[in-house]
Protein backbone atom coordinates (compact mmCIF):
# COMPACT_ATOMS: atom_id res chain seq x y z
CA UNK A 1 -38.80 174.31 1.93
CA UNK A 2 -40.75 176.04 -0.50
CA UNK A 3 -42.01 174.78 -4.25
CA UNK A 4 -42.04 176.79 -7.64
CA UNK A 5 -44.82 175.17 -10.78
CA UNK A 6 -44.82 175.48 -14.18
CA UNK A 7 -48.46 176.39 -15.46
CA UNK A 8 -51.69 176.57 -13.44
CA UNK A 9 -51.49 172.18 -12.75
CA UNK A 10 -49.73 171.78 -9.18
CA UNK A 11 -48.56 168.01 -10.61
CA UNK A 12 -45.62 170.10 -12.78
CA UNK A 13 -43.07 171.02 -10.25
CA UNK A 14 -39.97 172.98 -11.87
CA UNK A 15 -38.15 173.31 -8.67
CA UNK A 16 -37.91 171.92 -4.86
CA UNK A 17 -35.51 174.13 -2.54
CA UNK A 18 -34.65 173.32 0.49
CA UNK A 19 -32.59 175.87 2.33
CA UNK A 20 -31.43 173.85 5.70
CA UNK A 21 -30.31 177.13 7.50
CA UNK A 22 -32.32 180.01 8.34
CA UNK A 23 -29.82 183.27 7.42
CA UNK A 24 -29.18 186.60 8.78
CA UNK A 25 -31.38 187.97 5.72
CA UNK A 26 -34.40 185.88 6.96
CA UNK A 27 -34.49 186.98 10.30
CA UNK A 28 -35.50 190.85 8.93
CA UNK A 29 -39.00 188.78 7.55
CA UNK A 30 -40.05 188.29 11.44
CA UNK A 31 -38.10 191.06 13.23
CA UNK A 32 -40.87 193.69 12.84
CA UNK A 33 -43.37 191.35 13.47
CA UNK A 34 -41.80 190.40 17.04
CA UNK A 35 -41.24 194.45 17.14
CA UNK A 36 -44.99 195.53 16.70
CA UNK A 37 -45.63 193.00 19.80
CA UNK A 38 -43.89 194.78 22.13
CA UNK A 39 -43.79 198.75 22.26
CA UNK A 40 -39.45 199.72 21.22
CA UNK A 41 -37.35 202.21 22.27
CA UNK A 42 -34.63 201.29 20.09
CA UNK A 43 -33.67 199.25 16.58
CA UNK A 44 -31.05 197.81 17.09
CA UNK A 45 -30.37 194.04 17.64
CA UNK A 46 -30.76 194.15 21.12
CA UNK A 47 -34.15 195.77 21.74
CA UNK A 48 -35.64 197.88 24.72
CA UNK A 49 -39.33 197.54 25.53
CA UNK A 50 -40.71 200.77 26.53
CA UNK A 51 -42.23 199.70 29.67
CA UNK A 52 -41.45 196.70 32.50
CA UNK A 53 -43.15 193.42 31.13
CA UNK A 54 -43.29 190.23 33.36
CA UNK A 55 -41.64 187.19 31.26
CA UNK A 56 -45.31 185.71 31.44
CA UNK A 57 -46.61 188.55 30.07
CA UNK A 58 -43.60 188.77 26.75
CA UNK A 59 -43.87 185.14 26.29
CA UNK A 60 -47.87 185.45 25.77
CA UNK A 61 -46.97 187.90 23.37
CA UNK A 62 -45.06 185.33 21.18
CA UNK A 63 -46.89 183.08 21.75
CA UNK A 64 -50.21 185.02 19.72
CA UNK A 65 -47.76 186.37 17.65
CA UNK A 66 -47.05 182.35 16.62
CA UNK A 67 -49.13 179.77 18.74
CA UNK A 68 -46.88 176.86 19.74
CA UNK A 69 -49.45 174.41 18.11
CA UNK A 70 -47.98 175.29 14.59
CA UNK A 71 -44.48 173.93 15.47
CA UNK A 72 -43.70 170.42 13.91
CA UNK A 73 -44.38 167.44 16.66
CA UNK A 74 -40.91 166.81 16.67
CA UNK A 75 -39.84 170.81 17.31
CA UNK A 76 -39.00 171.80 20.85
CA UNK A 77 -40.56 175.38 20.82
CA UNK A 78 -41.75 178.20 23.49
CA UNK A 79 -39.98 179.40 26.40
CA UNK A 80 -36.64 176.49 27.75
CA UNK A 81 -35.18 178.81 29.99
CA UNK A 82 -37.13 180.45 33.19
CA UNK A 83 -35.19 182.06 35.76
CA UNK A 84 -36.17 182.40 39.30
CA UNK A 85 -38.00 184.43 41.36
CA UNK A 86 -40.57 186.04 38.79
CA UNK A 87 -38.77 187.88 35.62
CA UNK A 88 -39.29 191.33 34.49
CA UNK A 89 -37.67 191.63 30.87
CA UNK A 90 -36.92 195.55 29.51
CA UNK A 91 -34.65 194.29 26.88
CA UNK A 92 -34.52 191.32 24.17
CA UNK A 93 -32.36 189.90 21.96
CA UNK A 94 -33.32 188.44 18.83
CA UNK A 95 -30.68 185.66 17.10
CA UNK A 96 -30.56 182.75 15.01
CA UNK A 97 -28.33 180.63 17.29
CA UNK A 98 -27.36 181.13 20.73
CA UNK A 99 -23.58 180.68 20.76
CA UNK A 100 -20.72 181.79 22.88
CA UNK A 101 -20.59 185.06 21.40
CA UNK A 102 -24.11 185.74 21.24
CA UNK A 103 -24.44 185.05 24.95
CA UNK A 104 -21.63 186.88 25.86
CA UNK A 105 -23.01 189.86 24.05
CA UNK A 106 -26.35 189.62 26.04
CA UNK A 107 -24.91 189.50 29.20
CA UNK A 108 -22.75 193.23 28.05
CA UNK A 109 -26.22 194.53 27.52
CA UNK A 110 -27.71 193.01 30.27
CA UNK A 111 -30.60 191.53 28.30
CA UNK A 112 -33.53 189.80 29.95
CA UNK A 113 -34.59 187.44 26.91
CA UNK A 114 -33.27 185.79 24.25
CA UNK A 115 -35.34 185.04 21.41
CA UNK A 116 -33.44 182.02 19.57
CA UNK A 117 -34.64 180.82 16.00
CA UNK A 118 -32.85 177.55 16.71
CA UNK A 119 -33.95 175.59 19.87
CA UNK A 120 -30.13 175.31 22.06
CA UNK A 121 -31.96 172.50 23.91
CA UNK A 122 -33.25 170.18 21.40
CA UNK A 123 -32.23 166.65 22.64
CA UNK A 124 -33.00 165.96 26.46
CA UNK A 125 -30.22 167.36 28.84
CA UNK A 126 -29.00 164.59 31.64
CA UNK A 127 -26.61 166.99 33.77
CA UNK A 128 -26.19 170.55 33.41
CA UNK A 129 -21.70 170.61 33.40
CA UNK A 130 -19.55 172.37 31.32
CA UNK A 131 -18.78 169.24 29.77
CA UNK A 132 -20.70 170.94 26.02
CA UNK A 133 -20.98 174.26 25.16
CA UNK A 134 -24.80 173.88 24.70
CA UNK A 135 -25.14 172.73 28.16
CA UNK A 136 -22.24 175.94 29.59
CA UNK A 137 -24.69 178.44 27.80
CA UNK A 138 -27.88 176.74 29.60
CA UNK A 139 -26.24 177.41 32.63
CA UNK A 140 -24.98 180.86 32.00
CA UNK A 141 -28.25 182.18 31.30
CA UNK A 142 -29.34 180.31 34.25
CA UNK A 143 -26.48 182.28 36.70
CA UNK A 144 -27.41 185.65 35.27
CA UNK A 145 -30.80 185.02 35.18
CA UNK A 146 -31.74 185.15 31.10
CA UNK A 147 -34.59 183.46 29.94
CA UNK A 148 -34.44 181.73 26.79
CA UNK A 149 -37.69 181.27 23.82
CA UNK A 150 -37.65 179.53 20.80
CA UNK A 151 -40.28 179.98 18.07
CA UNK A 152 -38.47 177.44 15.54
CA UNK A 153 -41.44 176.08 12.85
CA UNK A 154 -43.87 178.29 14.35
CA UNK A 155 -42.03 181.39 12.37
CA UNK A 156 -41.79 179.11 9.61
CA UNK A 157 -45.86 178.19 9.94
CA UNK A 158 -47.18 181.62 10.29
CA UNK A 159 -48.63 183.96 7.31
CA UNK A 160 -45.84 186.35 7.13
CA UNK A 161 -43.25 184.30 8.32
CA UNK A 162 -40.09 182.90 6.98
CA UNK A 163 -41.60 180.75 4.27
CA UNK A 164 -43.58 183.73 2.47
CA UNK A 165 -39.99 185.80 2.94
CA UNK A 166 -38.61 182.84 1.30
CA UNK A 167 -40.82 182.54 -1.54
CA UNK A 168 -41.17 186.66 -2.01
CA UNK A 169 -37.77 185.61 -4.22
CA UNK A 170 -40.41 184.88 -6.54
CA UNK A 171 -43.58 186.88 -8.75
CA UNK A 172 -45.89 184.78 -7.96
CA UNK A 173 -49.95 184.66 -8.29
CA UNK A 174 -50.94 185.34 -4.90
CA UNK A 175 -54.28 183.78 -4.98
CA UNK A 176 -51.92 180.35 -5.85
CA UNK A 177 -50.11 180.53 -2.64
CA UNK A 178 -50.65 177.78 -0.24
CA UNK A 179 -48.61 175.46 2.27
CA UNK A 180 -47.04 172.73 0.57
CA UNK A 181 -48.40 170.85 4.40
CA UNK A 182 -51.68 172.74 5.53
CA UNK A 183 -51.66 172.72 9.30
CA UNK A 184 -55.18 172.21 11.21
CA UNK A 185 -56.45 173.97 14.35
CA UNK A 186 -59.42 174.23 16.43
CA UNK A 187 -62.09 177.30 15.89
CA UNK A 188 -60.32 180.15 17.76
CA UNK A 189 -58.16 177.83 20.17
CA UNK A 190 -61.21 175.91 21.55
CA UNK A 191 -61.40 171.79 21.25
CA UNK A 192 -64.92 171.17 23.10
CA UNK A 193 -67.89 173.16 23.89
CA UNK A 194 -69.69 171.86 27.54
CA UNK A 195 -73.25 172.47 28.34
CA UNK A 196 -75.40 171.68 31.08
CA UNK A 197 -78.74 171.82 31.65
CA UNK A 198 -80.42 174.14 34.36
CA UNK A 199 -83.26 175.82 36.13
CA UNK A 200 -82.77 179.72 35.09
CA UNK A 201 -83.14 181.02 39.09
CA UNK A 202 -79.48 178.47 39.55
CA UNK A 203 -77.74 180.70 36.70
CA UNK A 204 -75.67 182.52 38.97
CA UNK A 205 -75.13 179.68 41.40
CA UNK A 206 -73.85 177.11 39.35
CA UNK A 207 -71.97 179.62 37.22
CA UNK A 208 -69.91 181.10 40.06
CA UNK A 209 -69.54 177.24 41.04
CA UNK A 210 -68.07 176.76 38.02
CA UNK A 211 -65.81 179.50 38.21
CA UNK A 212 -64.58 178.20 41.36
CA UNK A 213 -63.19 174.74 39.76
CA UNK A 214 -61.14 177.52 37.35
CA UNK A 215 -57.85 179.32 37.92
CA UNK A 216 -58.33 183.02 38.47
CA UNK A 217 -55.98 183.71 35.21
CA UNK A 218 -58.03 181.39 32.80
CA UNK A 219 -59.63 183.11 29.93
CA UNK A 220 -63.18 182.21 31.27
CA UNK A 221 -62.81 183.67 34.66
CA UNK A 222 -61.37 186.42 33.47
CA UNK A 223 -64.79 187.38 31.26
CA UNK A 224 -67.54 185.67 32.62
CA UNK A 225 -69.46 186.15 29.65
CA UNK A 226 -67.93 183.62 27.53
CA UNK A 227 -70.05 181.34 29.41
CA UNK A 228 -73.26 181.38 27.66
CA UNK A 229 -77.22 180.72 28.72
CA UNK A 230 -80.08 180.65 26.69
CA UNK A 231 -83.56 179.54 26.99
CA UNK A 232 -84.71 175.95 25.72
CA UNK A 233 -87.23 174.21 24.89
CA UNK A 234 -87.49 170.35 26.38
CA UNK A 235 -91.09 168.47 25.12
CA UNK A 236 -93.78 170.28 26.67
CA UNK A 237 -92.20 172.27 28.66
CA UNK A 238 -91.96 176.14 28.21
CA UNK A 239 -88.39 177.47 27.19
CA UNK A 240 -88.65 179.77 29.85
CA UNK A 241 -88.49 177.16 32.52
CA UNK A 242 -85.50 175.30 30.92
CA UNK A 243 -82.42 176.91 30.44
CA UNK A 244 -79.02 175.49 29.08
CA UNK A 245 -75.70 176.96 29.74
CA UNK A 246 -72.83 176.56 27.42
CA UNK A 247 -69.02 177.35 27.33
CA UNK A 248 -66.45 177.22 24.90
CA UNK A 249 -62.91 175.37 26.05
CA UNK A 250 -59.94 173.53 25.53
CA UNK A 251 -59.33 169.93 27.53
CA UNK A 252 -57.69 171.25 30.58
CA UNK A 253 -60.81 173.94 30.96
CA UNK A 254 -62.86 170.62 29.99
CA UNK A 255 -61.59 168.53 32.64
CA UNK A 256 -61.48 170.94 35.82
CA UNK A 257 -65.10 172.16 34.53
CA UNK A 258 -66.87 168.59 34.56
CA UNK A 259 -65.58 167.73 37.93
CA UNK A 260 -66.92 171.40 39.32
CA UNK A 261 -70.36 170.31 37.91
CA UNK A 262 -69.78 166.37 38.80
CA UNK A 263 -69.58 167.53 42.01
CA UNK A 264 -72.47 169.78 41.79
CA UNK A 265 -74.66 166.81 41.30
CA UNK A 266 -77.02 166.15 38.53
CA UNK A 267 -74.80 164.65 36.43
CA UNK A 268 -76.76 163.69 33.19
CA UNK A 269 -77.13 167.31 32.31
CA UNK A 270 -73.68 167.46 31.81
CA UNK A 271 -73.08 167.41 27.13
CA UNK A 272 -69.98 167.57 25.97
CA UNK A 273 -69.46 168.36 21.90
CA UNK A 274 -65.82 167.76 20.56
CA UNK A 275 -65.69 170.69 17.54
CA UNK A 276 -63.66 169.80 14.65
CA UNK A 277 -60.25 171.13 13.58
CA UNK A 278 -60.66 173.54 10.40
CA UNK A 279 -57.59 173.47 8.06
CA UNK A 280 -55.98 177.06 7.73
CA UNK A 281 -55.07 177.92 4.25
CA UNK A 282 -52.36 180.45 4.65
CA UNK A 283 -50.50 178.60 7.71
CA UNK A 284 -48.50 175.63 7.38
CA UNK A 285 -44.97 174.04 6.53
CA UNK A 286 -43.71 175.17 3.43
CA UNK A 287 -45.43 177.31 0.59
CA UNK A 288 -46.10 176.46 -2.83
CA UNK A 289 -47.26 178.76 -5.81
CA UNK A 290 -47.88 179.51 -9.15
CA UNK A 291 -45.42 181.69 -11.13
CA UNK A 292 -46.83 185.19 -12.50
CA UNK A 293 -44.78 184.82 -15.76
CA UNK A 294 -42.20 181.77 -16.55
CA UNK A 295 -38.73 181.07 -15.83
CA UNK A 296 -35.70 179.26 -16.45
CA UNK A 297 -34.22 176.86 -13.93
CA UNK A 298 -31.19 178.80 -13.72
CA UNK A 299 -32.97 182.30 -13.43
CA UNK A 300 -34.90 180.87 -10.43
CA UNK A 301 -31.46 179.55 -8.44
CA UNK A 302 -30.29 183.13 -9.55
CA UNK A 303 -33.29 184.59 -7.70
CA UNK A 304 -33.12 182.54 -4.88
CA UNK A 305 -29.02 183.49 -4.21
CA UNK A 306 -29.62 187.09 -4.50
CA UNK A 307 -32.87 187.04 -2.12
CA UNK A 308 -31.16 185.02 0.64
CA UNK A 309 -27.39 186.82 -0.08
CA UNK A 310 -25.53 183.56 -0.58
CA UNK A 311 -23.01 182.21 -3.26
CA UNK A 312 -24.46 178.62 -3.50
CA UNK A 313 -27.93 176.38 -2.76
CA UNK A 314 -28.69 173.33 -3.14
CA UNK A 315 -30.98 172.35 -5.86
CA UNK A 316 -32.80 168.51 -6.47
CA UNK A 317 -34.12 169.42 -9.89
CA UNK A 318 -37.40 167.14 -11.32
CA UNK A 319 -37.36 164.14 -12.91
């Protein structure tokens, strides 16, 4: 959904589209970007990555290309289909929906992923027959081991994404572009920061004991030095007997961390600040803008056909 004004006042809307159907068209707007994630061999729709990736390791890669956070609450996003043992992908396939054809088509090029725009599990599954189409393409990307991702809202979310490909239809003022629903997330991925009070000589102690309550893939045990230290000074005494050490996190970090340190003993020099979400201002659902020069109502539907290549939209105009 994306929103055209008349004049520099937001409160005159000339025209609300809502296209209900991403299109072949669109998916050119995020195609690169998914491309310059991954090192190519080949552009064509099926794509070759240069060198053996785990599935972990490709779905990471989506996932910082568009963090699952962005997706609406009622999106089901990320990756729905795992095979088993462990996955190495060397080729992907990017689509809009995963039908018959599509899958059949994957499995001639032996792909490893599928990239779908549209979720093919949406509503809970019960059983896994071939009683549904949806639930036959589950399990033949189960049998020949394809896993299956779904960005969804997050490509429509992201700067870039389909929304600004949507409203590039239009000239627009760029410095009037915004989301028409401004999305909020914590300070680079981080909900709480956790400090604890210590003597400086039980640095390395209590940090490795930290460490310890941590899975060996986290972000913090893999640099050491996001957790802080740094001197303090506590009434009379000198800063350089008092030391405080302090780590940035989100809830599950929070959680194993406390009960490391709980543990540890000395529980009252355990503090615990919740940051506060900061509203992005190019990342959200929808986009709205200010026109560079005016139009006509028909010369924007006009613009709108011959960006997205089709013979009719559907327009609500304003009141």
């Amino acid at each position: 959904m994306f929103r055209i004004h008349r004049g520099s006042s937001f409160r005159h809307l000339l025209l609300d589209l809502n296209i209900p159907r991403i299109t072949k068209l669109d998916l050119k707007s995020i195609e690169y970007r998914i491309c310059r994630a991954f090192s190519t061999t080949s552009f064509t729709r099926s794509r070759s990555i240069s060198t053996m990736n785990s599935l972990d390791e490709v779905v990471s890669k989506l996932k910082r290309l568009a963090p699952l956070s962005l997706a609406g609450s009622w999106d089901n996003v990320g990756l729905l289909v795992e095979p088993c043992p462990p996955k190495y992908v060397s080729k992907v396939m990017l689509t809009i929906d995963l039908t018959s054809s599509v899958l059949e088509e994957a499995k001639d090029k032996t792909v490893d992923l599928i990239i779908a725009y549209h979720p093919p599990i949406f509503a809970p599954l019960k059983r896994l027959t071939q009683s549904s189409w949806k639930q036959k393409a589950v399990l033949e990307c189960i049998e020949n081991r394809i896993a299956v991702f779904s960005p969804h809202t997050t490509y429509d979310a992201i700067q870039g994404g389909i929304n600004d490909w949507l409203l590039s239809a239009f000239d627009v003022k760029k410095d009037t572009v915004r989301p028409v629903e401004a999305l909020e997330e914590y300070p680079g991925g981080f909900s709480h920061v956790l400090e604890y009070d210590l003597d400086p000589t039980n640095f390395k102690e209590i940090r490795d004991h930290l460490l310890s309550w941590l899975p060996s893939d986290s972000r913090i045990s893999k640099n050491k030095e996001a957790i802080h230290v740094f001197p303090v000074k506590i009434g009379s005494m000198s800063s350089s007997d008092h030391w405080r050490l302090s780590v940035e996190c989100n809830q599950s970090e929070l959680n194993l961390m406390v009960s490391g340190l709980t543990q540890y003993g000395h529980y009252e020099h355990i503090r615990v600040k919740q940051l506060d979400k900061l509203p992005l201002a190019t990342t959200g659902m929808g986009r709205q803008a200010e026109l560079a020069s005016p139009v006509t109502l028909n010369q924007a539907i006009t613009q709108v056909k011959n960006h997205l290549g089709l013979q009719y939209v559907s327009v609500a105009t304003a009141q």
